[in-house]
C-alpha atoms as a PDB file:
ATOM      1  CA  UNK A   1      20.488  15.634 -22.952  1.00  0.00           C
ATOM      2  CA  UNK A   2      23.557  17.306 -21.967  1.00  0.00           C
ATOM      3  CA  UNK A   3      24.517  18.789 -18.480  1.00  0.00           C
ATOM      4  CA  UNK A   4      23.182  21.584 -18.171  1.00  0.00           C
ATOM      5  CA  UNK A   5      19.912  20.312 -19.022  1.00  0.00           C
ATOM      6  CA  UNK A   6      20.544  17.988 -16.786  1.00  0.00           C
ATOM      7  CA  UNK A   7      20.823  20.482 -14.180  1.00  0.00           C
ATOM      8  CA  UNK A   8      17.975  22.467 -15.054  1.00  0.00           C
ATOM      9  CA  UNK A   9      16.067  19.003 -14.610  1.00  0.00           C
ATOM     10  CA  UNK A  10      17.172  18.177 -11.109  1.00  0.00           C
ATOM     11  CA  UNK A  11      16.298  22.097 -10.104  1.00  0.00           C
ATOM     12  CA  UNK A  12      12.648  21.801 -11.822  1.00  0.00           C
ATOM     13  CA  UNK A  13      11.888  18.291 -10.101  1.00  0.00           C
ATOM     14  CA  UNK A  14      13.577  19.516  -6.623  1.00  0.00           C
ATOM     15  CA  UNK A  15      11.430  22.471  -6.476  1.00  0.00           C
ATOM     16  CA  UNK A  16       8.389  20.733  -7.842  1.00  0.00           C
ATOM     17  CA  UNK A  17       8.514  17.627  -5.480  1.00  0.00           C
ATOM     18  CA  UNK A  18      10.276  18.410  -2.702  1.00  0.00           C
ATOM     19  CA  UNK A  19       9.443  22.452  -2.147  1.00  0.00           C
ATOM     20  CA  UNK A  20      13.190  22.993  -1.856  1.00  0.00           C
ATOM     21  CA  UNK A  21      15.645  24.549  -4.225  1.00  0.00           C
ATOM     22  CA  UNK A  22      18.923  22.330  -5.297  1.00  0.00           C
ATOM     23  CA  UNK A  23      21.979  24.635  -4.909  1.00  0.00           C
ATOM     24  CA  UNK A  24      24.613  22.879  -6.102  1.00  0.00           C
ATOM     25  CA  UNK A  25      25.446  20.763  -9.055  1.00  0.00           C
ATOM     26  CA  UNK A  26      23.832  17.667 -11.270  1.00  0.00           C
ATOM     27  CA  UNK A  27      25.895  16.163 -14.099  1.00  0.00           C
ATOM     28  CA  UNK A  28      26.729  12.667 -15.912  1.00  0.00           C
ATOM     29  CA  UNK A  29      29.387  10.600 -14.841  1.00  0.00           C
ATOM     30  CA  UNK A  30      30.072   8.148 -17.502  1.00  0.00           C
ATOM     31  CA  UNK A  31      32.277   6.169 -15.212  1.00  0.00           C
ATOM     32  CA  UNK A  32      29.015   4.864 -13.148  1.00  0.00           C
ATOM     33  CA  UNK A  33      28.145   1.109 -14.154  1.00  0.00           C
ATOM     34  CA  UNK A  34      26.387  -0.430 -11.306  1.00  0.00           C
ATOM     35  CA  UNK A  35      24.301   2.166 -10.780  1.00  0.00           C
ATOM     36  CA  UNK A  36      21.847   4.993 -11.752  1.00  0.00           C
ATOM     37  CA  UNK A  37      23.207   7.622  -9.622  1.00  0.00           C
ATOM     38  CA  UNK A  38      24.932   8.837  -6.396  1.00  0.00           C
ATOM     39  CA  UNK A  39      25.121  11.707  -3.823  1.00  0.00           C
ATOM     40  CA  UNK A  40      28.156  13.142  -2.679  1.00  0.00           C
ATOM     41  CA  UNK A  41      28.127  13.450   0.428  1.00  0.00           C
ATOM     42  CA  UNK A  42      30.825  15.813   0.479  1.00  0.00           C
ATOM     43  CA  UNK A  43      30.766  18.139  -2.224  1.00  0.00           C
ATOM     44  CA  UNK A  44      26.647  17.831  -2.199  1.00  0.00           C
ATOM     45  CA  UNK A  45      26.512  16.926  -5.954  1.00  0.00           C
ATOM     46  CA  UNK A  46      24.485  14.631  -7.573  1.00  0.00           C
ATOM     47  CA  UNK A  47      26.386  12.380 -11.027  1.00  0.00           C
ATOM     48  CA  UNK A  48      23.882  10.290 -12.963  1.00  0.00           C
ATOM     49  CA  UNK A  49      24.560   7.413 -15.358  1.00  0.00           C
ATOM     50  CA  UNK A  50      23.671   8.488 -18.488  1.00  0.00           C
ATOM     51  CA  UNK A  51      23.111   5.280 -20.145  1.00  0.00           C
ATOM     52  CA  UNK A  52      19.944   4.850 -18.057  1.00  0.00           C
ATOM     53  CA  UNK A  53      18.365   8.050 -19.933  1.00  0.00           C
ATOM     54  CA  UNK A  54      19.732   6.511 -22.778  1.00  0.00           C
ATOM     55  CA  UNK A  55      18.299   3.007 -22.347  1.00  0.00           C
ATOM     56  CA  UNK A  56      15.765   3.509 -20.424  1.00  0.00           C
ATOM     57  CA  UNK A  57      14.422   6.715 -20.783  1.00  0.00           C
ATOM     58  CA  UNK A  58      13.095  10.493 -19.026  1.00  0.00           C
ATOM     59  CA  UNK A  59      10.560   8.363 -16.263  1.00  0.00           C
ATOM     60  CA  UNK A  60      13.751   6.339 -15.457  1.00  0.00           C
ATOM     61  CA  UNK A  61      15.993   9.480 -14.965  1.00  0.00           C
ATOM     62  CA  UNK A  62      13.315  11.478 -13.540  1.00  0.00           C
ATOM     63  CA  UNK A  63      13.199   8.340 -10.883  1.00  0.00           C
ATOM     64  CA  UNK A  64      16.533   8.201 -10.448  1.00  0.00           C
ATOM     65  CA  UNK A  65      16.978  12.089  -9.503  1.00  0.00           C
ATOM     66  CA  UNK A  66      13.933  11.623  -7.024  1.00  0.00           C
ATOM     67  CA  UNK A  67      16.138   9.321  -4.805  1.00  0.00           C
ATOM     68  CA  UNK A  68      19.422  11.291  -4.877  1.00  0.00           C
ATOM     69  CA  UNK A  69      17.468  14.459  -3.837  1.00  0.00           C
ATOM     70  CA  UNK A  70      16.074  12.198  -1.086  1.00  0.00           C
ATOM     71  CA  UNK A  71      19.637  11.820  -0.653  1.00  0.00           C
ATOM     72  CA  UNK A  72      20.491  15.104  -0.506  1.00  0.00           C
ATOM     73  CA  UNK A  73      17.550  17.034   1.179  1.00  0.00           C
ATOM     74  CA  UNK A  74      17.807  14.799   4.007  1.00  0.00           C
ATOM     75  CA  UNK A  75      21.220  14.921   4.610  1.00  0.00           C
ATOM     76  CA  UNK A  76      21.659  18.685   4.101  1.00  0.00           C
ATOM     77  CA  UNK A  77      18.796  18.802   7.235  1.00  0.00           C
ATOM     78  CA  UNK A  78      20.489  16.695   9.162  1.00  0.00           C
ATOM     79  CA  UNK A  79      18.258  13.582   8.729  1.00  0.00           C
ATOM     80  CA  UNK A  80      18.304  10.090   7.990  1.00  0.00           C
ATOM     81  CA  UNK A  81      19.760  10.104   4.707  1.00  0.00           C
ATOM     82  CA  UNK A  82      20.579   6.281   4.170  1.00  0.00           C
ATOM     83  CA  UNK A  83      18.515   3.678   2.591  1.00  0.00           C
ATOM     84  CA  UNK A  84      18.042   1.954   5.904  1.00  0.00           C
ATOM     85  CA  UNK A  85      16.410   4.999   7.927  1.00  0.00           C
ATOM     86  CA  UNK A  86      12.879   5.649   8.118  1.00  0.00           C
ATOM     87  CA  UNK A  87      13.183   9.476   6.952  1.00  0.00           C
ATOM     88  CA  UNK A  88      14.599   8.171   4.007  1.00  0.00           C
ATOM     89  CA  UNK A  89      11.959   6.067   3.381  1.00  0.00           C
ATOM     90  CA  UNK A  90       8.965   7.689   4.428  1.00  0.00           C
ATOM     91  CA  UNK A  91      10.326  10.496   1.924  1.00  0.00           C
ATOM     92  CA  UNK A  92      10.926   8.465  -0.805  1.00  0.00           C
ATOM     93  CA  UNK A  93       7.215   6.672  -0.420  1.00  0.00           C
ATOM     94  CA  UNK A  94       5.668  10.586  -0.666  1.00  0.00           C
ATOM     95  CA  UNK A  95       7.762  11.822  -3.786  1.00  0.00           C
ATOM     96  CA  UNK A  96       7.300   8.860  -5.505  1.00  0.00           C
ATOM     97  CA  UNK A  97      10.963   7.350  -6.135  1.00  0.00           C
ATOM     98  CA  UNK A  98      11.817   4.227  -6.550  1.00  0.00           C
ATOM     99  CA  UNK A  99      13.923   1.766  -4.231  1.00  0.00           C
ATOM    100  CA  UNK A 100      15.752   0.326  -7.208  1.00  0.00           C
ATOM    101  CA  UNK A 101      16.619   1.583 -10.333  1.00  0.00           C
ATOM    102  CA  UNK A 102      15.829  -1.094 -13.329  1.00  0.00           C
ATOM    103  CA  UNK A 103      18.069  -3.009 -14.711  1.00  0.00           C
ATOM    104  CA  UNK A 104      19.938  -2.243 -18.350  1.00  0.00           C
ATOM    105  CA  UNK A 105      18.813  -3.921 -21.049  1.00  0.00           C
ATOM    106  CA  UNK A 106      22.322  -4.277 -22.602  1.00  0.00           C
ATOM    107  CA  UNK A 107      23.957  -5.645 -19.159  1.00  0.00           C
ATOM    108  CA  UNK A 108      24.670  -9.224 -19.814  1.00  0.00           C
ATOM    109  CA  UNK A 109      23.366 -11.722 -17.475  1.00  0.00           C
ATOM    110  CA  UNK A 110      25.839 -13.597 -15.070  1.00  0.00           C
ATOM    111  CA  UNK A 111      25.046 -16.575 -16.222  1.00  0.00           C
ATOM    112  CA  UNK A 112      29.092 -17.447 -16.043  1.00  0.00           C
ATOM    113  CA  UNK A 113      30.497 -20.663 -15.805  1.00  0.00           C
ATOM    114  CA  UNK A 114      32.238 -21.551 -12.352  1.00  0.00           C
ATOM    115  CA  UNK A 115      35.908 -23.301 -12.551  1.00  0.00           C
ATOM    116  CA  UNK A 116      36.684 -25.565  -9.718  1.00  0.00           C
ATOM    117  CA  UNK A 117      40.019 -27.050  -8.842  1.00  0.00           C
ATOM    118  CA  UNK A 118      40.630 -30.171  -7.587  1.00  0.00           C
ATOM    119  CA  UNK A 119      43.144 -30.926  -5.031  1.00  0.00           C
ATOM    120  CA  UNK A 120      44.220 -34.664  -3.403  1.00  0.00           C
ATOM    121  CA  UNK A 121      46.058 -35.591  -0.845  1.00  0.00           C
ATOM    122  CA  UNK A 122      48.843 -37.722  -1.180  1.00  0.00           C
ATOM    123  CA  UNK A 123      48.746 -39.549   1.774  1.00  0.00           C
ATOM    124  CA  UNK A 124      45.172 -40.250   2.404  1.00  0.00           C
ATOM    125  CA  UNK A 125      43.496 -39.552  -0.706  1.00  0.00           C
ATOM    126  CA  UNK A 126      40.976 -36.348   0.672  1.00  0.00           C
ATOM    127  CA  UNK A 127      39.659 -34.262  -2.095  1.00  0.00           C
ATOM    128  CA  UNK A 128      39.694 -30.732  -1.796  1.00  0.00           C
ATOM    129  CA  UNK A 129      37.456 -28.638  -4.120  1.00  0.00           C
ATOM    130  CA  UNK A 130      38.456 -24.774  -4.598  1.00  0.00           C
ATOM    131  CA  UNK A 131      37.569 -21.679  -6.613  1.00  0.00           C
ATOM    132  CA  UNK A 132      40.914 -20.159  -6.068  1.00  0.00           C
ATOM    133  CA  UNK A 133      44.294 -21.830  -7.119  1.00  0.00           C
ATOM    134  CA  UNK A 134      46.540 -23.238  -3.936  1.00  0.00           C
ATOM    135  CA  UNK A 135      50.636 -22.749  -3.447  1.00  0.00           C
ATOM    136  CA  UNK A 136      50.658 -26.677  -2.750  1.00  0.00           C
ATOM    137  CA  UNK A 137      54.537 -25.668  -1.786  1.00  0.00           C
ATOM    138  CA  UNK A 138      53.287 -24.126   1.432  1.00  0.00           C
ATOM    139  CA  UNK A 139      49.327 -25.423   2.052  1.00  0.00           C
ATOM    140  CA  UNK A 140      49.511 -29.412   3.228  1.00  0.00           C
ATOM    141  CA  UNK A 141      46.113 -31.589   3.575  1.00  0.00           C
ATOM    142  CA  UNK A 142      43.987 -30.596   6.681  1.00  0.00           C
ATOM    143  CA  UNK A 143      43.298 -34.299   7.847  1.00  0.00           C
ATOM    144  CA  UNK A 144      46.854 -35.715   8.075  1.00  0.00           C
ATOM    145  CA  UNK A 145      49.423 -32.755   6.761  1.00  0.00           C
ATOM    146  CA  UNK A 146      50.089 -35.097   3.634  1.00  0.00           C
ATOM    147  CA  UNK A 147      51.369 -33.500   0.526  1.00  0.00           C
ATOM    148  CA  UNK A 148      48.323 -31.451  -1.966  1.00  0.00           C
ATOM    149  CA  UNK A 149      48.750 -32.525  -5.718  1.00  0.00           C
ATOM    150  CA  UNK A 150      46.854 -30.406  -8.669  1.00  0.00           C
ATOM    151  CA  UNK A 151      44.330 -33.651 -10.207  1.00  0.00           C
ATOM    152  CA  UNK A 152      42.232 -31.141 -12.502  1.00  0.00           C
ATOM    153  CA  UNK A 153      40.488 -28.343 -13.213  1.00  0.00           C
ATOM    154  CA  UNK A 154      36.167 -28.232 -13.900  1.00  0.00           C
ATOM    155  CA  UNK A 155      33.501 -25.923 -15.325  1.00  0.00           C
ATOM    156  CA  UNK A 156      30.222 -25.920 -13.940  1.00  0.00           C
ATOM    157  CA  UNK A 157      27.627 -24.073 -16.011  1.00  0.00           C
END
């Protein structure tokens, strides 16, 4: 599927579902990752990931253009166009779109490990346990403003 049938897509499903025309434009935007699609609230366009069609399939796009043109209808009348307002909601619940788009298939899991470092104190001997690295030149222990040495570094899985 290309853009323009893309476009011809969005019009079909705007006019079928929602009894309004879509006026202005509907086209991939490769650069999406997170997501399935967006409304521009500016310009009034509508970009869809492609690699949900790809992945996922036509009921997958064809959900994923029902909530932009919730997006869009409501927001070109002047409505409650965000996911937390009722308009938005109520219209989404009588078109039929989903909430959520699914997840990818080929998106890996965060199933990272988690480094932690391991600062003590000098003076007293407090243990300080941090994700981020510390400038022990310029932080000094909490407790008693002793000097922070590195001990070492762990990986939590």
């Amino acid at each position: 599927m290309n853009d323009q049938e893309l476009q011809k897509l969005v019009e079909k499903i705007s006019l079928e579902s929602f009894g309004k025309p879509f006026c202005h434009k509907a086209y991939f935007n490769s650069r999406l990752k997170s997501t399935g699609g967006r409304y521009m609230l500016n310009s009034h366009h509508v970009e869809i990931n492609k690699k949900y069609y790809e992945q996922l399939g036509h009921e997958e796009l064809v959900g994923i253009i029902k909530h932009e043109l919730c997006h869009y209808h409501l927001h070109l009348e002047g409505k409650g166009y965000k996911h937390r307002d009722q308009d938005f909601r109520l219209l989404m619940k009588k078109v039929g779109a989903p909430r959520f788009c699914s997840a990818l298939p080929d998106r890996p899991k965060t199933n990272k490990s988690v480094k932690i470092l391991v600062y003590v104190c000098k003076e007293c001997g407090q243990i300080f346990q941090r994700k981020r690295k510390v400038d022990t030149k310029k932080f000094v222990c909490g407790k008693c403003k002793g000097k922070l040495v590195f001990k070492k570094e762990l990986t939590l899985d």
